[in-house]
N, C-alpha and C. Protein backbone atom coordinates (compact mmCIF):
# COMPACT_ATOMS: atom_id res chain seq x y z
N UNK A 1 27.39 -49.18 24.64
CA UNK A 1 28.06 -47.93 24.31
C UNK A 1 27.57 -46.83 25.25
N UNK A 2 28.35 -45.82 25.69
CA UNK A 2 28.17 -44.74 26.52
C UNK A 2 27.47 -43.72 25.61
N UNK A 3 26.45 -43.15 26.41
CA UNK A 3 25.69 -42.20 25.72
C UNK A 3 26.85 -41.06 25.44
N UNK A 4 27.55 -40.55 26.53
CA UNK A 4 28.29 -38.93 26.57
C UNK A 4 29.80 -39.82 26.55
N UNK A 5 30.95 -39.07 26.19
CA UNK A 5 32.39 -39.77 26.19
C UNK A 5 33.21 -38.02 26.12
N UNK A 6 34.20 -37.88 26.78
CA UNK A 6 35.10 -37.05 26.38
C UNK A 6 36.04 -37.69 25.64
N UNK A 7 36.72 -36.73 24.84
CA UNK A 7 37.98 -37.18 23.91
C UNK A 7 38.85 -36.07 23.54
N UNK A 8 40.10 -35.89 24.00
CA UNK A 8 40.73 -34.82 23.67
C UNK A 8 40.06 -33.58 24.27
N UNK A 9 40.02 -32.99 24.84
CA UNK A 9 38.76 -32.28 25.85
C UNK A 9 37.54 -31.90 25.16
N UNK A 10 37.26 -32.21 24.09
CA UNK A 10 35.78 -32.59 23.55
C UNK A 10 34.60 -33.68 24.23
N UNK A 11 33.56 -33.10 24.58
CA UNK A 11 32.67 -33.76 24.58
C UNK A 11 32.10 -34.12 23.58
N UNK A 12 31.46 -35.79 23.42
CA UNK A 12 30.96 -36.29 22.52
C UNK A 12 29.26 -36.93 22.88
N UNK A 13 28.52 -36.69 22.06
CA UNK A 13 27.14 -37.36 22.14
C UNK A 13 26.62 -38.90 21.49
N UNK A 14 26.30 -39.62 21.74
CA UNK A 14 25.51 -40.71 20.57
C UNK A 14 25.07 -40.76 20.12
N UNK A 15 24.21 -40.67 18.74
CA UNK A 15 23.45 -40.19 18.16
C UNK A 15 22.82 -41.55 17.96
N UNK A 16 21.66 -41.29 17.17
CA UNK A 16 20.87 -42.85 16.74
C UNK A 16 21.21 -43.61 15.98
N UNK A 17 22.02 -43.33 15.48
CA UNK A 17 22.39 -44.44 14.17
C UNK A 17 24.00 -44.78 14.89
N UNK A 18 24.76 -44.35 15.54
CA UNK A 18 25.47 -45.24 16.41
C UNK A 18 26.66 -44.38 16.69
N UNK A 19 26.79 -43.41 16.25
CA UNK A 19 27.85 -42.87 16.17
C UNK A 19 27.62 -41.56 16.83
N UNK A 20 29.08 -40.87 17.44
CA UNK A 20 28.86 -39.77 18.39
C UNK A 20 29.30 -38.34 17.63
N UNK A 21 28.64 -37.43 17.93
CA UNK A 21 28.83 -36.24 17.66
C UNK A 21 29.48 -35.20 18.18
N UNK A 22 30.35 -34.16 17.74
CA UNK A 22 31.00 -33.62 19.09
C UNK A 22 29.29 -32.95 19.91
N UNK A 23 29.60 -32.26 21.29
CA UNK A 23 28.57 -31.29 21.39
C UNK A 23 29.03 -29.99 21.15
N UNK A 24 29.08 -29.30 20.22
CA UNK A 24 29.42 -28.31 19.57
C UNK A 24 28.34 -26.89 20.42
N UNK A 25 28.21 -25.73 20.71
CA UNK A 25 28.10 -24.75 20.61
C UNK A 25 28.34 -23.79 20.69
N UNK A 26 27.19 -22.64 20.44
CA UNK A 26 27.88 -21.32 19.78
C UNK A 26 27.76 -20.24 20.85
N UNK A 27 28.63 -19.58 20.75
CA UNK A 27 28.92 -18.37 21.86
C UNK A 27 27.61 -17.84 21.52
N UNK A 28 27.43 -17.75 23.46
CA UNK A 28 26.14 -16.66 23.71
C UNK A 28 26.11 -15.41 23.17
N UNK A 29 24.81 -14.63 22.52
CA UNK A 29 25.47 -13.51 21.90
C UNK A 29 24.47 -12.74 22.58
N UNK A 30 24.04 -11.33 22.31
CA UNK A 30 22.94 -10.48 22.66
C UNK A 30 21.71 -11.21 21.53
N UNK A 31 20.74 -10.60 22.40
CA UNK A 31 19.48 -10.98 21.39
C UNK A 31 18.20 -10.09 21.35
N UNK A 32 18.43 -9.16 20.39
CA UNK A 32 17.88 -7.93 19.83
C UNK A 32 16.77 -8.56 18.80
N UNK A 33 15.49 -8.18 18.63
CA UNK A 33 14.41 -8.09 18.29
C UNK A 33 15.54 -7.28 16.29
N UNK A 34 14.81 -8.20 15.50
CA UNK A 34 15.46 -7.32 13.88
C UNK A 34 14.03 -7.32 13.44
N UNK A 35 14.17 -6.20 12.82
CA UNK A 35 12.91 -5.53 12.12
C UNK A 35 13.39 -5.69 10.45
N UNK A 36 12.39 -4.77 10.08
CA UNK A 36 12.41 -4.91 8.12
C UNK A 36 13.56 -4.59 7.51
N UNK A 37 14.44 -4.06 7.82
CA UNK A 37 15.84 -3.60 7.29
C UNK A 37 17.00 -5.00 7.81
N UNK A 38 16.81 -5.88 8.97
CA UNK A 38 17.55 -6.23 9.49
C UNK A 38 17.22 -7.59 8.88
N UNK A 39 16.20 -7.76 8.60
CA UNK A 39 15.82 -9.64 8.01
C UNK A 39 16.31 -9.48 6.63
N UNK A 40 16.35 -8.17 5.66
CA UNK A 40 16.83 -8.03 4.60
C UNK A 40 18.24 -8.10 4.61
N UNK A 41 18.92 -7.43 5.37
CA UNK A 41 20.20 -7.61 5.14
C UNK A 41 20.88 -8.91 5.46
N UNK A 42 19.97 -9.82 7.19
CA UNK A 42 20.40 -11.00 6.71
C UNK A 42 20.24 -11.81 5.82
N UNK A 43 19.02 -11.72 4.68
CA UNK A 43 18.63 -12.63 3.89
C UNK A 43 20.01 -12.09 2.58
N UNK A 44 20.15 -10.98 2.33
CA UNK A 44 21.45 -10.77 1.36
C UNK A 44 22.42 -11.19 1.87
N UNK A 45 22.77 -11.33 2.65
CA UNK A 45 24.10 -11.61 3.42
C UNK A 45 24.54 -13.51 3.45
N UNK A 46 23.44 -13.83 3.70
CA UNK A 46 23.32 -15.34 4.00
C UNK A 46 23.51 -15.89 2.03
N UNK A 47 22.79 -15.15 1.27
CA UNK A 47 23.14 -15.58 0.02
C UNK A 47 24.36 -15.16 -0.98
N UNK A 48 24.45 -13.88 -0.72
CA UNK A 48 25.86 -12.92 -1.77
C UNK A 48 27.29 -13.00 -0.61
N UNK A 49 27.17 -12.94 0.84
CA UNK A 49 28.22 -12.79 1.89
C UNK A 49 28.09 -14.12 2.35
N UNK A 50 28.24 -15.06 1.94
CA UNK A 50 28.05 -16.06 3.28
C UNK A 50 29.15 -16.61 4.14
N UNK A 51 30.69 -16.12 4.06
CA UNK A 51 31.62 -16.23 4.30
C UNK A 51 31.56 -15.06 5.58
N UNK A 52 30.93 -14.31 5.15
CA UNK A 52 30.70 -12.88 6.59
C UNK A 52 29.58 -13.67 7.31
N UNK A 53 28.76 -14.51 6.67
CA UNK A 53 28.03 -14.64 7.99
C UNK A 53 27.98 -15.47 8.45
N UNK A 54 29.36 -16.58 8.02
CA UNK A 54 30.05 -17.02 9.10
C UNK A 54 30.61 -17.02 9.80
N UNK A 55 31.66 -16.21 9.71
CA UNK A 55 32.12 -15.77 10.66
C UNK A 55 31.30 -14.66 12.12
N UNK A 56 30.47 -14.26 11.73
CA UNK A 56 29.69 -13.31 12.47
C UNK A 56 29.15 -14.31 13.45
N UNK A 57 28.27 -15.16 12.64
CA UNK A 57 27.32 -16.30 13.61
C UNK A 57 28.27 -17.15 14.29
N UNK A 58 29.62 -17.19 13.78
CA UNK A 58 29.96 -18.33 14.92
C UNK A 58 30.98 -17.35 16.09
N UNK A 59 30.92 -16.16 15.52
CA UNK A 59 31.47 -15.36 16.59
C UNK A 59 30.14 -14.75 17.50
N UNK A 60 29.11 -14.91 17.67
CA UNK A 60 28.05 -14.88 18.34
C UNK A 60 27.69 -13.25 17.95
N UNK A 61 28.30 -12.74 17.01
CA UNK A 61 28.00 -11.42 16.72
C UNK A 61 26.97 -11.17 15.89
N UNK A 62 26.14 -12.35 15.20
CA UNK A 62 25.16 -12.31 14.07
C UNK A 62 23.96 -11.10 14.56
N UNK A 63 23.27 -11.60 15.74
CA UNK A 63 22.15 -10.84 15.56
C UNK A 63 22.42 -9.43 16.13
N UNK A 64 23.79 -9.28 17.05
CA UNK A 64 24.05 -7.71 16.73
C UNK A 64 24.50 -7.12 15.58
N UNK A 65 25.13 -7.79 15.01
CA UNK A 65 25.26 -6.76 13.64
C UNK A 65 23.84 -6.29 12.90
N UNK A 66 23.19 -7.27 13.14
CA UNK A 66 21.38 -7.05 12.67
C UNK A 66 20.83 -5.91 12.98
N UNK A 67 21.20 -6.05 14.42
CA UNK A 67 20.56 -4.94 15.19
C UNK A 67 21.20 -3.55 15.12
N UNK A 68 22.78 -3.46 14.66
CA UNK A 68 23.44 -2.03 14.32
C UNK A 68 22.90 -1.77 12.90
N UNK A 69 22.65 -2.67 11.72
CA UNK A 69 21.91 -1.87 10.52
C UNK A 69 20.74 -1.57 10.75
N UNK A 70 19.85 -2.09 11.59
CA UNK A 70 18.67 -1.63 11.85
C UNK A 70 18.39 -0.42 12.34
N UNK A 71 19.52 -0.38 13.54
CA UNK A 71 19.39 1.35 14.18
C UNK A 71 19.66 2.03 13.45
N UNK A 72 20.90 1.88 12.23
CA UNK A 72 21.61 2.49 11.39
C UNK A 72 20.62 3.46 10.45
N UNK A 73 19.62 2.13 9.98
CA UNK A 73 19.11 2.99 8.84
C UNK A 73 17.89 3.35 9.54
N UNK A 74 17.00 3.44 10.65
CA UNK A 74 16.22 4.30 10.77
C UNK A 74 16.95 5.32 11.41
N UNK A 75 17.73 5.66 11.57
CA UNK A 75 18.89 6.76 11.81
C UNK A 75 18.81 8.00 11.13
N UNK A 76 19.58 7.05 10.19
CA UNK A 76 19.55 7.78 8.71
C UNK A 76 18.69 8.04 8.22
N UNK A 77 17.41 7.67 8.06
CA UNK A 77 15.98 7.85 7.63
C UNK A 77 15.37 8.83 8.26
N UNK A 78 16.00 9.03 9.84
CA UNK A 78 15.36 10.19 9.86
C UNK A 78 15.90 11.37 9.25
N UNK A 79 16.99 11.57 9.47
CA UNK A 79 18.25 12.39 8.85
C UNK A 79 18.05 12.61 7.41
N UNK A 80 18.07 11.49 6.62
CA UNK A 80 17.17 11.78 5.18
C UNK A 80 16.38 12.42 4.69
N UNK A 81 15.46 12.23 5.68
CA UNK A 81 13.90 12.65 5.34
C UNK A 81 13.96 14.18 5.37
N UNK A 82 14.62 14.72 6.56
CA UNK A 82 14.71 16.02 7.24
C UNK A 82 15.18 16.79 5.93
N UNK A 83 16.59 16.75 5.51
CA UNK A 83 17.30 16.98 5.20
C UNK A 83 16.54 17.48 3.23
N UNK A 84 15.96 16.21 2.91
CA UNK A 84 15.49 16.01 1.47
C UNK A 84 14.27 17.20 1.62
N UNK A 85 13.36 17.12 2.64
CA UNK A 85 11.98 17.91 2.81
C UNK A 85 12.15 19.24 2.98
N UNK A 86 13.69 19.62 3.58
CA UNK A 86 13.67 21.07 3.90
C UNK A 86 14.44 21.50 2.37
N UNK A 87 15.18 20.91 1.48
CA UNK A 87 15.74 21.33 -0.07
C UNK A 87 14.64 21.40 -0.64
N UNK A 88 13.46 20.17 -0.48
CA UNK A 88 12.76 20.55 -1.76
C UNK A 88 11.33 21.67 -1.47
N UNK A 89 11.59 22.24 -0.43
CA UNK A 89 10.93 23.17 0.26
C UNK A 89 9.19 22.90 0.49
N UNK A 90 9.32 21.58 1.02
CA UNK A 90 8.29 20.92 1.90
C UNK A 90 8.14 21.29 3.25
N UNK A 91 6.58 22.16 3.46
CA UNK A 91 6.72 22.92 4.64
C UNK A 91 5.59 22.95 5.55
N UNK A 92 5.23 23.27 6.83
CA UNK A 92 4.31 23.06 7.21
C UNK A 92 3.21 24.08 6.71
N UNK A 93 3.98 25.21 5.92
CA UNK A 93 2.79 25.77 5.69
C UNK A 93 1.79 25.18 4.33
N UNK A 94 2.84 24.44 3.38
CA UNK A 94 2.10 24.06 2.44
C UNK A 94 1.29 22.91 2.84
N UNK A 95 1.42 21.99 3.60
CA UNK A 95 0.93 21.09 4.39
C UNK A 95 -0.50 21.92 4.59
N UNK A 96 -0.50 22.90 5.27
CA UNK A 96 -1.69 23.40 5.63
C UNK A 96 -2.72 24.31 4.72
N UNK A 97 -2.10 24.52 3.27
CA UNK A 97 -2.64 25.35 2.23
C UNK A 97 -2.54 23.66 1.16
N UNK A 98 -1.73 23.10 1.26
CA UNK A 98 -2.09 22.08 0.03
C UNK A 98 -2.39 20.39 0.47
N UNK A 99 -3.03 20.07 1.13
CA UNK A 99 -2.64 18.63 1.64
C UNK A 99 -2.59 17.69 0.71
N UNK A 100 -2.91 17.60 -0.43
CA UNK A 100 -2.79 16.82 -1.37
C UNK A 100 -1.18 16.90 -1.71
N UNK A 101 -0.74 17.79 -2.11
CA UNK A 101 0.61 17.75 -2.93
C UNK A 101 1.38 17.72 -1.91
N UNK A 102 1.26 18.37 -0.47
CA UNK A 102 2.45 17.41 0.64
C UNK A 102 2.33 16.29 0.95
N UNK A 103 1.48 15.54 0.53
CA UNK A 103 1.54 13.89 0.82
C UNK A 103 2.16 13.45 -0.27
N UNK A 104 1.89 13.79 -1.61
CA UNK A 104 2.80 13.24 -2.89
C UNK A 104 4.08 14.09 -2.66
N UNK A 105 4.34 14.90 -2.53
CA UNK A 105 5.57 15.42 -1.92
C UNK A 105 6.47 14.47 -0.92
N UNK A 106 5.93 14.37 -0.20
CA UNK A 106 6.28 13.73 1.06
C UNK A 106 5.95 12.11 0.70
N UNK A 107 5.08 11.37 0.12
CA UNK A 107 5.65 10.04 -0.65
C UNK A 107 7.09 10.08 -1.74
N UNK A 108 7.44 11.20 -1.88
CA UNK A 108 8.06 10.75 -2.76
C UNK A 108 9.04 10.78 -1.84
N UNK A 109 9.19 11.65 -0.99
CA UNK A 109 10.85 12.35 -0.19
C UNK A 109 11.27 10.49 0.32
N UNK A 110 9.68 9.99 1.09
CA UNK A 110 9.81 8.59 1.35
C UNK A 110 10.64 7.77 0.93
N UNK A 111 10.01 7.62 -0.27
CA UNK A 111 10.63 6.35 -1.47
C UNK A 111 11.69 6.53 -1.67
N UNK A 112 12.17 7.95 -2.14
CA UNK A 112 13.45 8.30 -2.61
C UNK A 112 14.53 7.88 -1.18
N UNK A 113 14.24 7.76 -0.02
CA UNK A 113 14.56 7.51 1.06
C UNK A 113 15.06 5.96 1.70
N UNK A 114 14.06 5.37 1.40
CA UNK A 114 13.85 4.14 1.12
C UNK A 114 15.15 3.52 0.23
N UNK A 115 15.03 3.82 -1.34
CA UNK A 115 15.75 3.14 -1.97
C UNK A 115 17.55 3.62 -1.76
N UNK A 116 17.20 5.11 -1.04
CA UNK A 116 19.16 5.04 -1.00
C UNK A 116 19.45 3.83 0.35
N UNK A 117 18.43 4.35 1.39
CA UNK A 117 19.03 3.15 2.40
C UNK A 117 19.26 1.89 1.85
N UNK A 118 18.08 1.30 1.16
CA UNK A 118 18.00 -0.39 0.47
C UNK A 118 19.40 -0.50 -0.32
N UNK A 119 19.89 0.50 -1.24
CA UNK A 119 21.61 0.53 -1.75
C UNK A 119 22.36 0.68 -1.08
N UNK A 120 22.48 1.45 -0.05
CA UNK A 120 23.65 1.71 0.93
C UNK A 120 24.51 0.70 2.10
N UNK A 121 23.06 0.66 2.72
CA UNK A 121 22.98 0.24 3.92
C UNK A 121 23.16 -1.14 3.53
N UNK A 122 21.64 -2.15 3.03
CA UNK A 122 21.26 -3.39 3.30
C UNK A 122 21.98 -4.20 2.18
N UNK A 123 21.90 -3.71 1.12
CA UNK A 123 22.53 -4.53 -0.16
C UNK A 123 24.17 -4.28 -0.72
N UNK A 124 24.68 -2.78 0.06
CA UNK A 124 25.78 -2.91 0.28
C UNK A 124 26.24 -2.16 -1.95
N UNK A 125 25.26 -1.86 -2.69
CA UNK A 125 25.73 -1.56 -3.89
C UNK A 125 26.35 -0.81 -4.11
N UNK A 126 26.12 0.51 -3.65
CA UNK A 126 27.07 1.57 -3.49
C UNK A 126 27.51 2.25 -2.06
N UNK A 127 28.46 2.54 -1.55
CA UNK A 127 29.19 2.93 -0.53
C UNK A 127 29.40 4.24 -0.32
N UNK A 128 28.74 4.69 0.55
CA UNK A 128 28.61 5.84 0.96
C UNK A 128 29.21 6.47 2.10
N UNK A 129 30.10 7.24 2.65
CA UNK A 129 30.16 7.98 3.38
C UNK A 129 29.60 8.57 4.75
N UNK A 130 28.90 8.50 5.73
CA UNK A 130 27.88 9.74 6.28
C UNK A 130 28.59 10.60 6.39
N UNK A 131 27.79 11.94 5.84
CA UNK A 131 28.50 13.28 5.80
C UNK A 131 27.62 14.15 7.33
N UNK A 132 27.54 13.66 8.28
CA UNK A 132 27.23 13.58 9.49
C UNK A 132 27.98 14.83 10.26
């Protein structure tokens, strides 16, 4: 038996147990480094979407889409942060008269930061807008 065979313009392989396989692969895609926002959304995606991330991965688009929520939400995080710290009138001067209560201040602006991206962005629960 021939190791390689075309058929129908498919290439085929032999495998060990006797039978051939097509050689199947997947479009070259970009390949971006995913950080903590980006392994989360693939790990939701791969379990609640997995119909999106098939199509994504076999359109070679998987690990850029990774890489647009990733930019996305430290984006937005900064934009968040800014935005939350100057309403709740977190300032450099209290920073410099209170350092205790601008760090719990400023943990909280965090967290609170944190969990809208983790709904928005990565898990997709509620749908938001940017009012940008």
């Amino acid at each position: 038996m021939k190791k390689h065979i075309e058929e129908n313009g498919i290439h085929y392989t032999l495998g060990a147990n006797g039978l051939y396989y097509p050689d199947l692969m997947l479009p070259e895609g970009t390949l971006h480094q995913i950080g903590r926002y980006g392994r989360m959304r693939a790990e939701f995606v791969k379990k609640h979407r997995h119909e999106m991330y098939l199509e994504l991965l076999f359109a070679g688009k998987w690990n850029e889409y990774l890489h647009d929520i990733e930019e996305e939400c430290y984006q937005r995080k900064d934009v968040l942060v800014k935005k939350i710290k100057t309403g709740a009138g977190i300032t450099e001067k209290l920073k410099a008269n209170d350092q205790m209560r601008w760090i719990g201040l400023m943990n909280n602006v965090r967290s609170s930061v944190e969990e809208i991206l983790l709904q928005n962005l990565v898990y997709n629960i509620v749908t938001v807008q940017p009012s940008d």
